[in-house]
Protein backbone atom coordinates (compact mmCIF):
# COMPACT_ATOMS: atom_id res chain seq x y z
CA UNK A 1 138.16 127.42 223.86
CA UNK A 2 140.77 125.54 222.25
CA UNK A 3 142.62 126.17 219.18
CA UNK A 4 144.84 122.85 218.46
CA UNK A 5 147.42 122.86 215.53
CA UNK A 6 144.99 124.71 213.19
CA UNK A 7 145.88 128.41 213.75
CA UNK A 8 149.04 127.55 210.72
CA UNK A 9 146.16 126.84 208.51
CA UNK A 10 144.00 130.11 208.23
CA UNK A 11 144.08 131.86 205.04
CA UNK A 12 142.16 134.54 206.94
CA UNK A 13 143.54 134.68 210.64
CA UNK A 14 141.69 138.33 211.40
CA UNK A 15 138.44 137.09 210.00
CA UNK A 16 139.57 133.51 212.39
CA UNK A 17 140.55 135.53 215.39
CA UNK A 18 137.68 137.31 215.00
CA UNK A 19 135.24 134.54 215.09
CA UNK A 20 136.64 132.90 218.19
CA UNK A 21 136.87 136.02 219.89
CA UNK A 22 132.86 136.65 219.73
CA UNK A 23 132.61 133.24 220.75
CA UNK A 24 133.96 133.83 224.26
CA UNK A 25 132.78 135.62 227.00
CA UNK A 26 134.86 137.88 229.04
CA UNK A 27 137.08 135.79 231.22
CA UNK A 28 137.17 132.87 229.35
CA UNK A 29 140.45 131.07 228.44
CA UNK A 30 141.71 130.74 224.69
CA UNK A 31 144.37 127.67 224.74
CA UNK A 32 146.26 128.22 221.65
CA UNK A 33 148.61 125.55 219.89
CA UNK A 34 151.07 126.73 217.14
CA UNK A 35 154.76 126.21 216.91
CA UNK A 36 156.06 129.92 217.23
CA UNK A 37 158.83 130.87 215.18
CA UNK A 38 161.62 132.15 217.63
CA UNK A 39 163.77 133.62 214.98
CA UNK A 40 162.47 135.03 211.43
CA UNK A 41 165.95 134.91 210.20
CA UNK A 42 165.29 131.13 210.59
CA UNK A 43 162.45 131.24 208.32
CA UNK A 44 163.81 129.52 205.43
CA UNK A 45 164.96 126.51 206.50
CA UNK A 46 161.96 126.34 209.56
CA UNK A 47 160.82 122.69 209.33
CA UNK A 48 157.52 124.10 210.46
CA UNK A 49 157.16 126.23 206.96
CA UNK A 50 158.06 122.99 205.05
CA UNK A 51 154.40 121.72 205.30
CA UNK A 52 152.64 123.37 202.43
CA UNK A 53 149.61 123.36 204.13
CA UNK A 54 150.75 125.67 206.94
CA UNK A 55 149.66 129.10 205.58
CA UNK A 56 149.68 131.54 208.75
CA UNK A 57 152.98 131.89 211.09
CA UNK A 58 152.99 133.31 214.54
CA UNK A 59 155.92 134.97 216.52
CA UNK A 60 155.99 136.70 219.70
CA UNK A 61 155.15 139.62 218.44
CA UNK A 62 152.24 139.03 216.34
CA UNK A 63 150.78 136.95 219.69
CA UNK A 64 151.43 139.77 220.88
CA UNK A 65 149.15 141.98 218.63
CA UNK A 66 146.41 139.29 218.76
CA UNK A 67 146.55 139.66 222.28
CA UNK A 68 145.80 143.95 221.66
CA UNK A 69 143.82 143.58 219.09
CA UNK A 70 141.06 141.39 219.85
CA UNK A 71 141.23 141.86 223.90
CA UNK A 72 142.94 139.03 225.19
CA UNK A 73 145.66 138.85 227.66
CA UNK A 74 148.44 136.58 227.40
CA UNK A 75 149.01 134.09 230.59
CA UNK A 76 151.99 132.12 229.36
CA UNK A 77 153.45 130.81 226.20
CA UNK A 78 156.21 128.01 225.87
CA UNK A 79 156.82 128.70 222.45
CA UNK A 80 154.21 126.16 221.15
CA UNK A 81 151.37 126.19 223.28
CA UNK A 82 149.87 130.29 224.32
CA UNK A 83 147.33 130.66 226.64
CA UNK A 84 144.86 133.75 227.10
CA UNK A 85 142.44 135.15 228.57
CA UNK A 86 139.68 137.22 227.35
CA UNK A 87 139.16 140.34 228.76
């Protein structure tokens, strides 16, 4: 399943997240593109947050939560592009 440039859009990520995650079966691969902010004292002047249709922000951390929370593990992320794998 793929998930390209749309995840900064969700007004309702959990309700998103879990949508996809009933989707796919256990062992299935979630490819994930979003620009991940790196540092939130950056968050003001983020080009990313500029676009006023970007509503939902990720960091490491909160990948890291979606990973937990909706039983995923994460394979690799390079900070734009995450990819997991359902468990």
């Amino acid at each position: 399943m793929t998930c390209t440039e749309a995840f900064e859009h969700f007004y309702e990520p959990a309700l998103e997240m879990t949508k996809m995650s009933s989707l796919l079966k256990s062992g299935g691969y979630f490819f994930l593109m979003t620009e991940l902010l790196k540092n939130k004292e950056d968050f003001c002047s983020w080009w990313y947050r500029m676009d006023n249709t970007h509503v939902c922000f990720l960091n490491e951390t909160s990948l890291d939560f979606l990973c937990a929370h909706w039983g995923f593990q994460l394979l690799s992320c390079d900070g734009r592009l995450s990819v997991l794998k359902k468990l």
